[in-house]
Protein backbone atom coordinates (compact mmCIF):
# COMPACT_ATOMS: atom_id res chain seq x y z
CA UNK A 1 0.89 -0.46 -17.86
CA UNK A 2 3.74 -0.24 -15.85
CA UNK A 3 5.55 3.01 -18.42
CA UNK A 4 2.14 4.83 -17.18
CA UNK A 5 2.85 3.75 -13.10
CA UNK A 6 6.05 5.46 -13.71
CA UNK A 7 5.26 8.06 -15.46
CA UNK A 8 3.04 8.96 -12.36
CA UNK A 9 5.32 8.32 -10.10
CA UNK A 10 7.95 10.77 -11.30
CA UNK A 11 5.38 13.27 -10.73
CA UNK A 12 5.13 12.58 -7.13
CA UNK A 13 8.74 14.31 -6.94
CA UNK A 14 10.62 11.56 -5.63
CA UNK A 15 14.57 12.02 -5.45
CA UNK A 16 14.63 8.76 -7.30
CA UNK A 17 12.55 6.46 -9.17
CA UNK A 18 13.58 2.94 -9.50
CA UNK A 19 11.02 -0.09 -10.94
CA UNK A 20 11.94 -3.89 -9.04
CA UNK A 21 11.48 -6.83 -10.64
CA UNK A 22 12.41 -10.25 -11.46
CA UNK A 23 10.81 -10.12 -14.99
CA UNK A 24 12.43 -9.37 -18.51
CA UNK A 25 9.69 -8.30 -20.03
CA UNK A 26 9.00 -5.42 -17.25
CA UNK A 27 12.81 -4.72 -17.20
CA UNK A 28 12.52 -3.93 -21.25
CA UNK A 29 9.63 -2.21 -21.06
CA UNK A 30 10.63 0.39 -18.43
CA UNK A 31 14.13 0.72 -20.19
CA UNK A 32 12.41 2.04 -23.48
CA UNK A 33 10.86 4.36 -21.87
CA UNK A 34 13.94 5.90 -19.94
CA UNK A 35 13.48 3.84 -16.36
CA UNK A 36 15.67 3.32 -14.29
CA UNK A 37 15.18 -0.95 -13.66
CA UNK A 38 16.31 -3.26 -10.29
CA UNK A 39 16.36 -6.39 -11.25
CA UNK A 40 15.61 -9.19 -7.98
CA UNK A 41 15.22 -12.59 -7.39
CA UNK A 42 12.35 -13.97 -8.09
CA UNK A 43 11.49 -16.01 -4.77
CA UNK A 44 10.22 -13.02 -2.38
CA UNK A 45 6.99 -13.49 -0.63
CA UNK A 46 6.15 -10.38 -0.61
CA UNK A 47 6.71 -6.52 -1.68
CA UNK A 48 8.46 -6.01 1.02
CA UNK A 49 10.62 -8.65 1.28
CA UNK A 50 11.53 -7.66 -2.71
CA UNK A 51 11.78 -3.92 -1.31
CA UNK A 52 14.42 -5.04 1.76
CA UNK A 53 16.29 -6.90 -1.46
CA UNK A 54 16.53 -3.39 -3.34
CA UNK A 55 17.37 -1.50 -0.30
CA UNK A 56 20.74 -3.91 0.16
CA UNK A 57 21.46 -3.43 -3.46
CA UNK A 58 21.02 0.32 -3.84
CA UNK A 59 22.99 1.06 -0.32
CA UNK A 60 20.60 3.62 0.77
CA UNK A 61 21.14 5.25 3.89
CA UNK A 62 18.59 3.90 7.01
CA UNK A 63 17.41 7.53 7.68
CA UNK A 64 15.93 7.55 3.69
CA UNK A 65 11.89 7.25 2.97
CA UNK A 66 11.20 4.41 0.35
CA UNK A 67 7.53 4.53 -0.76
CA UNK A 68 6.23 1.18 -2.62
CA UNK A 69 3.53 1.72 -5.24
CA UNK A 70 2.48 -1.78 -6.66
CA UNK A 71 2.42 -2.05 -10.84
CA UNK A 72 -1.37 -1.90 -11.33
CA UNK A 73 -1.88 1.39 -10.07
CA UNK A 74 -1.68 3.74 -13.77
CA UNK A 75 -4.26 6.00 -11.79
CA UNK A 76 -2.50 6.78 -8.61
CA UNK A 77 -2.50 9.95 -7.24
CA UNK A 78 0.75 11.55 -6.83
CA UNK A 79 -0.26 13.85 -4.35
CA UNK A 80 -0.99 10.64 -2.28
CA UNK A 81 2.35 8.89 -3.02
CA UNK A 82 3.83 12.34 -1.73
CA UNK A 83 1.23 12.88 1.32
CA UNK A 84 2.48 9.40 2.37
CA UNK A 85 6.10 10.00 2.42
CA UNK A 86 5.73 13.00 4.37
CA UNK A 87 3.25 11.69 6.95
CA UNK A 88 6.15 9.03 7.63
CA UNK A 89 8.98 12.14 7.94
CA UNK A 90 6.96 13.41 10.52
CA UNK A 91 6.31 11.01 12.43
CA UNK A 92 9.95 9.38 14.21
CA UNK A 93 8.65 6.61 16.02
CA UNK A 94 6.88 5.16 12.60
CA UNK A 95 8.97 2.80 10.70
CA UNK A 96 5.80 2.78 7.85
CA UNK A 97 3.19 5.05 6.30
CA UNK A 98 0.21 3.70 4.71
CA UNK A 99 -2.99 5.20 3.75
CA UNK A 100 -7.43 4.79 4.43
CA UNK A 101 -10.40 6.09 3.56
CA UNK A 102 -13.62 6.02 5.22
CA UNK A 103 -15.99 3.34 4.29
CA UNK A 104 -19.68 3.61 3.19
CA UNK A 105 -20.88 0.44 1.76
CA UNK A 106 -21.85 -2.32 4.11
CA UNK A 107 -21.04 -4.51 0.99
CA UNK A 108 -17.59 -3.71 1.45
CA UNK A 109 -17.09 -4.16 5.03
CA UNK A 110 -17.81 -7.43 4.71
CA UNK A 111 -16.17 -8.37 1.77
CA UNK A 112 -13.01 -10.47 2.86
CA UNK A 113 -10.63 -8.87 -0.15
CA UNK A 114 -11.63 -5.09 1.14
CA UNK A 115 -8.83 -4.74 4.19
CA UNK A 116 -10.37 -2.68 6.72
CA UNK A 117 -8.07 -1.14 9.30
CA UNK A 118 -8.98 0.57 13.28
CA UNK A 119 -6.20 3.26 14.62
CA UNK A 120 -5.43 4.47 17.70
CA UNK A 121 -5.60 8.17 18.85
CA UNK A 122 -2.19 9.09 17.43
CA UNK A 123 -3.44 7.60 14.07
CA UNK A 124 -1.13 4.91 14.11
CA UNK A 125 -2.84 1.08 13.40
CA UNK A 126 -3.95 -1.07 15.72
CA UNK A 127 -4.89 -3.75 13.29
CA UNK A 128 -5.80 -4.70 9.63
CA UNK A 129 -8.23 -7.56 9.28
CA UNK A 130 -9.86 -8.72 6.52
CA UNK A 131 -13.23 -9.03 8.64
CA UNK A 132 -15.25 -5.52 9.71
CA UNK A 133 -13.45 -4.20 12.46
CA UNK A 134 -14.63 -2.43 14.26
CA UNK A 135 -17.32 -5.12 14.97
CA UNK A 136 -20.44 -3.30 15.69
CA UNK A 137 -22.00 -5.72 18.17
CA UNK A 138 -25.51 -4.58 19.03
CA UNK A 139 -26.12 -3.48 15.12
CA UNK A 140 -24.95 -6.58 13.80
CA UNK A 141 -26.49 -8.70 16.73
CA UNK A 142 -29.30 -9.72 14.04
CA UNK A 143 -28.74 -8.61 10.58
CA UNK A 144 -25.77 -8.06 9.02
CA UNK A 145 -26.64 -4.92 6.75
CA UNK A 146 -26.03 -1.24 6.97
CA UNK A 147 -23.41 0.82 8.90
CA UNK A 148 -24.42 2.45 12.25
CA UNK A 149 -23.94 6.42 12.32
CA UNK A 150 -20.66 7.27 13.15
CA UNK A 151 -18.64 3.75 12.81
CA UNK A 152 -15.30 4.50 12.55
CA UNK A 153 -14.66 2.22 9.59
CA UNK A 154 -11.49 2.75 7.59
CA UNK A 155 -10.72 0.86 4.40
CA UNK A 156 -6.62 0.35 3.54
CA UNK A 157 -4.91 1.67 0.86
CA UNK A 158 -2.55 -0.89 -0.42
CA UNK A 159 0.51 2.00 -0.27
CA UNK A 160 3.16 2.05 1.74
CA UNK A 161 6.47 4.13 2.60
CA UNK A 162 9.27 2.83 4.59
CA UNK A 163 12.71 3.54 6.37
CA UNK A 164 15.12 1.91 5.04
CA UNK A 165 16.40 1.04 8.17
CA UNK A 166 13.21 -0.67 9.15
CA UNK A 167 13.35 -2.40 5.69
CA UNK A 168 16.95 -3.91 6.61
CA UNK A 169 15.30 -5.37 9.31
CA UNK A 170 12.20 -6.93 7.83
CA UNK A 171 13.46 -9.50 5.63
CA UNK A 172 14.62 -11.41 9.32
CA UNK A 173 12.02 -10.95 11.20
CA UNK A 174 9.45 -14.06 11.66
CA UNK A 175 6.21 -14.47 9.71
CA UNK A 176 3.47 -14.16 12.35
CA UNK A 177 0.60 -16.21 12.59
CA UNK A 178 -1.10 -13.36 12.19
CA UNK A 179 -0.22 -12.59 9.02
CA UNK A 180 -0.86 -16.35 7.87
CA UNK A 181 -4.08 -16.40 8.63
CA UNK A 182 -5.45 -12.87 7.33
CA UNK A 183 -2.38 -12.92 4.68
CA UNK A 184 -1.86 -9.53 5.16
CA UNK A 185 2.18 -9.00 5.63
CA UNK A 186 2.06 -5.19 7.34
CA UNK A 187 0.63 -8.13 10.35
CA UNK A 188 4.70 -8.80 10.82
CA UNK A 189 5.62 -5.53 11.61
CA UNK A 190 2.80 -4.59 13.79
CA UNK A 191 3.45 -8.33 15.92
CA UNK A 192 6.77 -7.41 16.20
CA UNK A 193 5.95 -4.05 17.77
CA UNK A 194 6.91 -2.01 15.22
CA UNK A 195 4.73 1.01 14.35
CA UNK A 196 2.64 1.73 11.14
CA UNK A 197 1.03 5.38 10.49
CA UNK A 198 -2.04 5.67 8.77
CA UNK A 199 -2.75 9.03 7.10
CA UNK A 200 -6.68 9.06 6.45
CA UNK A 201 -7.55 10.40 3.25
CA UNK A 202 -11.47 12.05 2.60
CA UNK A 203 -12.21 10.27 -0.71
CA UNK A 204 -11.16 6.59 -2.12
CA UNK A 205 -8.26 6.69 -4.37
CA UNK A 206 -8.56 5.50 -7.67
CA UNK A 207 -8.84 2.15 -8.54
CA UNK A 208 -5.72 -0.79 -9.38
CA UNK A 209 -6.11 -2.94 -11.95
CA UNK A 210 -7.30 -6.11 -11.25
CA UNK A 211 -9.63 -7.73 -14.33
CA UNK A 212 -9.50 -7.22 -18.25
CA UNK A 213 -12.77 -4.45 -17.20
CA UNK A 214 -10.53 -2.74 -15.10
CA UNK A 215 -8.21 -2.68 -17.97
CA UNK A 216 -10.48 -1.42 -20.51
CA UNK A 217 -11.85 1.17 -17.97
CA UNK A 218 -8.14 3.00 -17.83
CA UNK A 219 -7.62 2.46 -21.13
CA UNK A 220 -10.38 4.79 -22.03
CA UNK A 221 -9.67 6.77 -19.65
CA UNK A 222 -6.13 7.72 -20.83
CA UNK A 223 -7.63 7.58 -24.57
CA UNK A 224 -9.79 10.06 -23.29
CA UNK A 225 -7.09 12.42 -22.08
CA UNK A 226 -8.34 12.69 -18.70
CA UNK A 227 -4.70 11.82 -17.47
């Protein structure tokens, strides 16, 4: 699965494409098939702590755009990975670029593993939270089912894009409480006033892979040919 991540992620048109990881198996895998491999310790916490590791090791410069796509996406959409990047270029006073959609299904706003995210005018985030936010206190007072027209609800897309400079300066900055309790690490940078744009996208993205169905499900989709 992670040959077909970076064979979409070449045609994003990154400058570079580099896989990080602390396993052997991964590291062989994406060899074979002509990767480029960064191998890291195996003790991070999170992405981005691994991420701050391979900025250090590659010497990048702080000005450069790093965009993180996890190793269960084979159906990401490059034009995303690429919207992303750019959306951070843009914008100086970001140090990270993510990504939301709009969300439909009351199901999903309160379902703890959808992360829901509110903005502020300049489309930068305010907060992610695990729990519907914005809380939509005279339609909820009583029952907890269907959305209210026009509830700004976002849901977050788990992709991010960085400067490295920022990066540098995330593996020593404090876990924050916040980020504990939601677990949810973008929480650090945001309680230690750092910025995070969120481009808003007009459809969901396709789906990670997460079970043995989601597994079968792409693999009949690239037996299909669709991809």
């Amino acid at each position: 699965m992670i040959v077909r991540v970076l064979e979409r992620v070449r045609a994003a048109g990154a400058a570079e494409v580099l896989v990080a990881t602390d396993h052997d198996g991964v590291r062989d895998a994406v060899s074979a098939a002509g990767g480029v491999v960064v191998m890291t310790r195996s003790d991070h916490p999170s992405g981005t702590d691994r991420l701050a590791e391979v900025a250090e090791l590659c010497a990048w410069a702080d000005e450069d755009i790093i965009v993180n796509v996890q190793g269960d996406e084979p159906l990401i959409d490059t034009a995303v990975v690429a919207a992303v990047a750019e959306a951070l270029a843009r914008d100086a006073e970001c140090a990270i670029a993510t990504a939301a959609h709009p969300l439909a299904d009351a199901a999903e706003v309160f379902n703890p593993n959808v992360v829901k995210v509110v903005c502020d005018a300049a489309g930068r985030a305010l907060y992610f939270s695990r729990a519907p936010i914005p809380w939509a206190r005279d339609a909820w007072a009583e029952a907890r089912t269907g959305l209210p027209a026009g509830l700004p609800m976002l849901r977050h897309v788990g992709l991010y894009a960085y400067r490295v400079g920022f990066l540098r300066r995330y593996a020593s900055l404090a876990p924050s409480p916040l980020e504990h309790w939601e677990a949810l690490e973008q929480l650090r940078a945001l309680w230690h006033g750092y910025r995070i744009g969120v481009l808003e996208l007009d459809h969901a993205p396709a789906a990670g892979v997460d079970t043995m169905e989601d597994l079968e499900r792409v693999r009949a989709i690239y037996a299909s040919g669709a991809v």
